[in-house]
N, C-alpha and C. Protein backbone atom coordinates (compact mmCIF):
# COMPACT_ATOMS: atom_id res chain seq x y z
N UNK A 1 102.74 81.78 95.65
CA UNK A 1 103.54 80.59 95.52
C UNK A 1 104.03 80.17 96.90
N UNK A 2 103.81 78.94 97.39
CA UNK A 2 104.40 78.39 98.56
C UNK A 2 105.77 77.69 98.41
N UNK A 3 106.70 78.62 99.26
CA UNK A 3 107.84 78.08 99.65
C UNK A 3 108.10 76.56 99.96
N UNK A 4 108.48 75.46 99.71
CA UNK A 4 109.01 74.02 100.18
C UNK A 4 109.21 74.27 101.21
N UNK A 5 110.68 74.71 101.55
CA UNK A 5 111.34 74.54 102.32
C UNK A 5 110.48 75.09 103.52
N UNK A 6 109.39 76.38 103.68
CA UNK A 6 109.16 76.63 105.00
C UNK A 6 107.45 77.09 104.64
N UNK A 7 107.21 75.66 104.50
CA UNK A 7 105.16 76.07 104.00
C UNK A 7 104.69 76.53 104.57
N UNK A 8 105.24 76.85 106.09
CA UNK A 8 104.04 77.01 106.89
C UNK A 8 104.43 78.58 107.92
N UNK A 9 105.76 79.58 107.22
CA UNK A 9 105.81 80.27 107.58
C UNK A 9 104.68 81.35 106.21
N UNK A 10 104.40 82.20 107.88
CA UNK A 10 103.32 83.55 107.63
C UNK A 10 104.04 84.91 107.12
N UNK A 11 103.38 85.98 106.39
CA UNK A 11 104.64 86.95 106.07
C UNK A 11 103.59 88.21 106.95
N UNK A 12 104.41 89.17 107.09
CA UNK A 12 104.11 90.49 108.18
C UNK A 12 102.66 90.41 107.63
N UNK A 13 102.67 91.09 106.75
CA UNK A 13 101.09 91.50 106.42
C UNK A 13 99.77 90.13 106.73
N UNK A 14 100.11 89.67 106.74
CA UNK A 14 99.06 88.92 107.17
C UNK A 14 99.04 88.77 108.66
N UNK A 15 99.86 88.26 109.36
CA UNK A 15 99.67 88.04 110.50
C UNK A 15 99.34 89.78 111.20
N UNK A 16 99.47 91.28 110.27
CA UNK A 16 99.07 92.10 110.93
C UNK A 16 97.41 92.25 110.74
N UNK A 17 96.95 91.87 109.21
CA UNK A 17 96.04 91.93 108.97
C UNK A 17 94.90 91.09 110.02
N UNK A 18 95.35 89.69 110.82
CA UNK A 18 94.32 88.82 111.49
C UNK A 18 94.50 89.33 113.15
N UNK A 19 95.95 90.43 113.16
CA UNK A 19 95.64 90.98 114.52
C UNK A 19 94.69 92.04 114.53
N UNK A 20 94.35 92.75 113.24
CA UNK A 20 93.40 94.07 113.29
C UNK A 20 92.26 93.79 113.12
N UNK A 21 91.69 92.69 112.53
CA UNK A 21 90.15 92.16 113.19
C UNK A 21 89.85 91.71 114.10
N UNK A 22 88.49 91.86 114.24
CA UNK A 22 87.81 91.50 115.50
C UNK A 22 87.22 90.11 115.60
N UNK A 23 86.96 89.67 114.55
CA UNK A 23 86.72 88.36 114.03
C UNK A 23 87.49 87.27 114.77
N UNK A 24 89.05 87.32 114.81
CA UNK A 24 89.76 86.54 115.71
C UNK A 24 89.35 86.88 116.82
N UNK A 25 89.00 87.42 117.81
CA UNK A 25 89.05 87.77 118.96
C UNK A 25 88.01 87.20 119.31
N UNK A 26 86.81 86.43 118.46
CA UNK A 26 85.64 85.57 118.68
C UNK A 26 84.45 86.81 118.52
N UNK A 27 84.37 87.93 118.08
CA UNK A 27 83.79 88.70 117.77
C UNK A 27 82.80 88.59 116.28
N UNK A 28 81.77 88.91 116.24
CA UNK A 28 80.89 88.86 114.76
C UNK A 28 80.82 90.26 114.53
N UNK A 29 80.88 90.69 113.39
CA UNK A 29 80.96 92.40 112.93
C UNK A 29 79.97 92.03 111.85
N UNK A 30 79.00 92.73 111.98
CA UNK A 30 77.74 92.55 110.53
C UNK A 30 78.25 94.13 110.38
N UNK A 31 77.16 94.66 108.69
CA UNK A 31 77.02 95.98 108.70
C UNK A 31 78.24 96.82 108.16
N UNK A 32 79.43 96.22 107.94
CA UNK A 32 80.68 97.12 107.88
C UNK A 32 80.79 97.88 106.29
N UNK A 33 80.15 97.11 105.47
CA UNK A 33 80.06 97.68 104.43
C UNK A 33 78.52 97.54 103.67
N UNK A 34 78.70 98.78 103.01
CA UNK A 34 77.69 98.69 102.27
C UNK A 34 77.58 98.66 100.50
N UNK A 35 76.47 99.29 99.81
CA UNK A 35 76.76 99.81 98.39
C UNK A 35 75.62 100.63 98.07
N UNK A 36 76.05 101.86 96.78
CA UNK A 36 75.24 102.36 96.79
C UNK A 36 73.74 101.99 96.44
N UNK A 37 73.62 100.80 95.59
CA UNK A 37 72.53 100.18 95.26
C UNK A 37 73.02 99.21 94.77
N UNK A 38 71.44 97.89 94.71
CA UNK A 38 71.66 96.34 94.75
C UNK A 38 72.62 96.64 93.12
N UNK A 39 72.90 96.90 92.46
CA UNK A 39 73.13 96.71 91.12
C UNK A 39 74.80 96.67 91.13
N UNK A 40 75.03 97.84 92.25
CA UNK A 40 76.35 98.47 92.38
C UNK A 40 77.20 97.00 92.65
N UNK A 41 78.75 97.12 92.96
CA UNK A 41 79.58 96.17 93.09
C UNK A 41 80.61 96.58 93.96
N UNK A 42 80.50 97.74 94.09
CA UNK A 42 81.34 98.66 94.80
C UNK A 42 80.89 98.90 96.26
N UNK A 43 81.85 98.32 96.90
CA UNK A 43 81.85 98.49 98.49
C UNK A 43 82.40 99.93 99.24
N UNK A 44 81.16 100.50 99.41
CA UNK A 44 81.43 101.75 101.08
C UNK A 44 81.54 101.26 102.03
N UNK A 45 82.68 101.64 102.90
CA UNK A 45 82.72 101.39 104.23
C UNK A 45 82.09 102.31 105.32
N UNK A 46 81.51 101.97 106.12
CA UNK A 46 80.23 102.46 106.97
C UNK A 46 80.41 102.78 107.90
N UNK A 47 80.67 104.24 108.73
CA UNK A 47 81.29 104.31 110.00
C UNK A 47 81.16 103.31 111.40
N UNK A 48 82.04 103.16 112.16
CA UNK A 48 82.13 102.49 112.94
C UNK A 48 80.89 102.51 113.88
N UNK A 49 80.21 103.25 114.16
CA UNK A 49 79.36 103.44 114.91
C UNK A 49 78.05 102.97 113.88
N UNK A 50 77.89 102.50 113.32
CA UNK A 50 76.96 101.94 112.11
C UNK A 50 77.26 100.17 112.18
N UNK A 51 78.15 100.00 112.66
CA UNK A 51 78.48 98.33 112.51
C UNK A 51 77.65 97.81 114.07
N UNK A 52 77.32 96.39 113.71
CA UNK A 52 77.15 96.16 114.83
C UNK A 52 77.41 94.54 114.93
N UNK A 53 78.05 94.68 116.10
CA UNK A 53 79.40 93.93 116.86
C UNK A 53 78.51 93.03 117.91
N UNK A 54 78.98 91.75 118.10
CA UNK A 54 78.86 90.55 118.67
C UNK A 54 79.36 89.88 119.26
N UNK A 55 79.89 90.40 120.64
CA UNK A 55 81.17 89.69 120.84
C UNK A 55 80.95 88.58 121.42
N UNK A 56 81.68 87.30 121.50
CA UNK A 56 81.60 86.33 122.27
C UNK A 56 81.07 84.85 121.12
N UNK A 57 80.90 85.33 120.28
CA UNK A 57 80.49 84.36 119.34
C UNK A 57 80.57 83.41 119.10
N UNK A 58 81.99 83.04 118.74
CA UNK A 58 82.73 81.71 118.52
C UNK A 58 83.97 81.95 119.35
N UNK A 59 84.80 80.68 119.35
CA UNK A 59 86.00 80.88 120.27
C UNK A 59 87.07 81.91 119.53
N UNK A 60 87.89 82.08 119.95
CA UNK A 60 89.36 83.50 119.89
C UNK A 60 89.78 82.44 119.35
N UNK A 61 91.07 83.20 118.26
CA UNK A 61 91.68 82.18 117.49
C UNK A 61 93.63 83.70 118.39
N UNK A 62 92.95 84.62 118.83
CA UNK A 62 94.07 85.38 119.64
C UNK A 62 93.60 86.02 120.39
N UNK A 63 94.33 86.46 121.87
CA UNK A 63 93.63 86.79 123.01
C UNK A 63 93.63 88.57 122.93
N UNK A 64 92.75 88.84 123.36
CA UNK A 64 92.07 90.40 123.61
C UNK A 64 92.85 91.18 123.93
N UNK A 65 93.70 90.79 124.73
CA UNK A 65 95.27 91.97 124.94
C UNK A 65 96.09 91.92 123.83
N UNK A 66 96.24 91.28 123.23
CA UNK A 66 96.89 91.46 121.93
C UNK A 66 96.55 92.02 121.17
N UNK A 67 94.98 91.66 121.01
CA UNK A 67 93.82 92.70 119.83
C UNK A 67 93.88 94.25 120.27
N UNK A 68 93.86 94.54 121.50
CA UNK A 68 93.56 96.00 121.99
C UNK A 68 95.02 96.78 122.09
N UNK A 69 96.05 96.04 122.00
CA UNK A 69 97.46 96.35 122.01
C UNK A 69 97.97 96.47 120.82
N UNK A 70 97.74 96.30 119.16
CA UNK A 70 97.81 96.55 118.08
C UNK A 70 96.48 97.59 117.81
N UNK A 71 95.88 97.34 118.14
CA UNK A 71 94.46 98.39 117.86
C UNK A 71 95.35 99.81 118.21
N UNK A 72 96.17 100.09 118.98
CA UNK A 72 96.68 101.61 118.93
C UNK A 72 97.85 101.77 118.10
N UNK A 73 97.92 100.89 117.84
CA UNK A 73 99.22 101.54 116.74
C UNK A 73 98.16 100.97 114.71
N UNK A 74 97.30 100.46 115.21
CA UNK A 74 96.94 100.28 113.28
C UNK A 74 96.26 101.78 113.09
N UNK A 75 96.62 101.45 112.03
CA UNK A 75 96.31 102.95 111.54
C UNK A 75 97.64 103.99 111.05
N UNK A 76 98.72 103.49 111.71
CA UNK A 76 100.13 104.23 111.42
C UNK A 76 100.35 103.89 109.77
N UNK A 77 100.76 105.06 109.59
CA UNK A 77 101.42 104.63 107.90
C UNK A 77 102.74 104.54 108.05
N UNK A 78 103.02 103.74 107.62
CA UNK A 78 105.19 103.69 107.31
C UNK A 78 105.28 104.57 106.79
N UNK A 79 105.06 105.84 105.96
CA UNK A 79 105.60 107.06 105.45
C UNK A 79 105.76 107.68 106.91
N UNK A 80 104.85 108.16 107.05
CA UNK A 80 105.49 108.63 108.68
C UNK A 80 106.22 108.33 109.77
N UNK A 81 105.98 106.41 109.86
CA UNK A 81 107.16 106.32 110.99
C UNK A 81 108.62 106.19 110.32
N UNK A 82 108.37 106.68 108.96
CA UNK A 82 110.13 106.03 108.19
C UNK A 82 110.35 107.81 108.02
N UNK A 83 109.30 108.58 107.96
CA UNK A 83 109.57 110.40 108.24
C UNK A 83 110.61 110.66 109.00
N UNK A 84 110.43 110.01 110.70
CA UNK A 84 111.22 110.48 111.37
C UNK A 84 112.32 109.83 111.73
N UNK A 85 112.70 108.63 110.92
CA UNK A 85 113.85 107.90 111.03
C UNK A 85 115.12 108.78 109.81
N UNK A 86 114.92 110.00 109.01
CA UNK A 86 115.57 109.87 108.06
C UNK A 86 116.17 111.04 108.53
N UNK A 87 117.62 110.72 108.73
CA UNK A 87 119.04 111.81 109.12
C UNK A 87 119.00 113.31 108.02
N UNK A 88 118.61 114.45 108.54
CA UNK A 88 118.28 115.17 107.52
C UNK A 88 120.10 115.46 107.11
N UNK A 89 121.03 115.19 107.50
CA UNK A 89 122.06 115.21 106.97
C UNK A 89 122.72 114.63 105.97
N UNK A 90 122.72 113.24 105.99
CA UNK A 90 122.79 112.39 104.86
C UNK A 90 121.25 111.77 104.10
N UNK A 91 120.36 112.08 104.75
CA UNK A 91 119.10 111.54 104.22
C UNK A 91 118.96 109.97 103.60
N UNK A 92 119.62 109.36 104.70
CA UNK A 92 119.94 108.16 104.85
C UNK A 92 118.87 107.29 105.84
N UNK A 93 117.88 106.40 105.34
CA UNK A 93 117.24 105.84 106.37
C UNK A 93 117.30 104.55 106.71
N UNK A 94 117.13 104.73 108.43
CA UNK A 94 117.41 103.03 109.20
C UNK A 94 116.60 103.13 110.21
């Protein structure tokens, strides 16, 4: 459902989701998934070294230091960075 008042604000997850592809960065990624057979519907994901990457493709919709500067922290789960935020005294987290 789109908000009136502010249509055109983005919420976290998305704007983290279009920093962790490569796609923005003007990059083409073929290959990333597969299935076990034509019949199947069910998508495997295909190690990284199995994809193959295109860079330069179309223009950046965000610049490459930004892409390679979230690229080290995706992958973090919030269970863990909210692990070490929690006061083992009151077990209170902030």
């Amino acid at each position: 459902m789109i908000n009136d008042s502010t249509p055109y604000s983005w919420c976290s997850r998305t704007v983290s989701d279009i920093l962790a592809r490569q796609e923005y960065v003007g990059n083409t990624v073929h290959f990333r998934y597969t299935t076990r057979s034509f019949k199947s519907k069910a998508r495997i994901i295909r190690p990284k070294d199995e994809w193959a990457i295109f860079e330069n493709t179309h223009p950046s919709i965000i610049y490459r230091e930004a892409f390679a500067h979230t690229a080290r922290f995706h992958g973090f789960c919030n269970k863990r960075l909210s692990h070490h935020l929690i006061f083992q005294a009151g077990g209170s987290v902030f």
